[in-house]
Protein backbone atom coordinates (compact mmCIF):
# COMPACT_ATOMS: atom_id res chain seq x y z
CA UNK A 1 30.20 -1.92 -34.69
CA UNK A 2 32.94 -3.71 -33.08
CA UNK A 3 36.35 -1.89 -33.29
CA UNK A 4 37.29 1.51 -33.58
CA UNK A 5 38.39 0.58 -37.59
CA UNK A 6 34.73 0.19 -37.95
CA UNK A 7 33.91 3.83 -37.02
CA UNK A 8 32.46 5.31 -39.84
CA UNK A 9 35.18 8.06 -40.28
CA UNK A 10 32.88 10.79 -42.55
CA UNK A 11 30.64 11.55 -39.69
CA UNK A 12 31.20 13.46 -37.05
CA UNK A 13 29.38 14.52 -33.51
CA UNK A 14 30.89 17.35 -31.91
CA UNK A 15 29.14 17.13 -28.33
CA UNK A 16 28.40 20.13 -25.64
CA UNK A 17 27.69 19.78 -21.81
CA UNK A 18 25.41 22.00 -22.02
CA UNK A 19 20.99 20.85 -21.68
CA UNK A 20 20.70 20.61 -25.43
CA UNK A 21 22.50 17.84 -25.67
CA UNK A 22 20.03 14.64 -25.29
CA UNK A 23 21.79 12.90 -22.52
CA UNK A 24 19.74 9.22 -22.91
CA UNK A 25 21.81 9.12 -26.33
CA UNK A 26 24.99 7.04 -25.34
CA UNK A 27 25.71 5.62 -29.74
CA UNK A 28 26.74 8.25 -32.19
CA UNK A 29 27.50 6.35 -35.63
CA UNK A 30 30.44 8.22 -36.71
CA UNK A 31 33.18 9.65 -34.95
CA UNK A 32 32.26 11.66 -31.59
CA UNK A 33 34.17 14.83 -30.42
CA UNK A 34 33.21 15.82 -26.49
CA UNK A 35 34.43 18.22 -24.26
CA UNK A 36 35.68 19.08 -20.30
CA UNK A 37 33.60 16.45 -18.16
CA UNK A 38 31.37 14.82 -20.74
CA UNK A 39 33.58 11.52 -20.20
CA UNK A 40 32.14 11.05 -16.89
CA UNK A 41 28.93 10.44 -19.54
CA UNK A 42 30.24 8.16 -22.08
CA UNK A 43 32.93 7.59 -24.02
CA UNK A 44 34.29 9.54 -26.73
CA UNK A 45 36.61 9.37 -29.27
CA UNK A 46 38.43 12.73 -29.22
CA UNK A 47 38.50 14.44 -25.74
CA UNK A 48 39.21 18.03 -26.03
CA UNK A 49 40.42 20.05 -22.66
CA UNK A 50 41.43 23.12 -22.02
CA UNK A 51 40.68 24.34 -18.81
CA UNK A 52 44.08 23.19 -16.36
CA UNK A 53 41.24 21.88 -13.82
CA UNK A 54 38.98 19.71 -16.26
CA UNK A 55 42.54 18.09 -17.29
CA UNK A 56 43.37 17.20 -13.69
CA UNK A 57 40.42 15.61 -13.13
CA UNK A 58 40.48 13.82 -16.42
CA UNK A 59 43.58 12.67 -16.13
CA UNK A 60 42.90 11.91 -12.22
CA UNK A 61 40.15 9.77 -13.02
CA UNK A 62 42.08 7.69 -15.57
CA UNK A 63 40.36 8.25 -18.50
CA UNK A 64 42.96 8.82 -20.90
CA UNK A 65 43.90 4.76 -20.23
């Protein structure tokens, strides 16, 4: 897929930090969900933060851009 329009929109990945998660598994067809530091991973679409720490450091890195 090419552009974000392509994203298939009715799937969704909501991923963890936590071992579980299988970390050599960078594609998600659908529409990915991640949380705190997992952008230091890979790119997601929907970056949810709540700790005030996490969103200094996210938004020190430059993600957001």
């Amino acid at each position: 897929m090419n552009s974000e329009s392509e994203v298939p929109h009715d799937i969704g990945y909501v991923l963890g930090n936590g071992p579980s998660r299988n970390r050599n598994r960078k594609y998600y067809d659908g529409v990915t969900y991640g949380c705190n530091s997992i952008h230091l991973e890979m790119d997601v679409n929907l970056l949810i933060c709540m700790d005030a720490w996490y969103q200094f450091q996210i938004i020190a890195s430059g993600y957001p851009a």
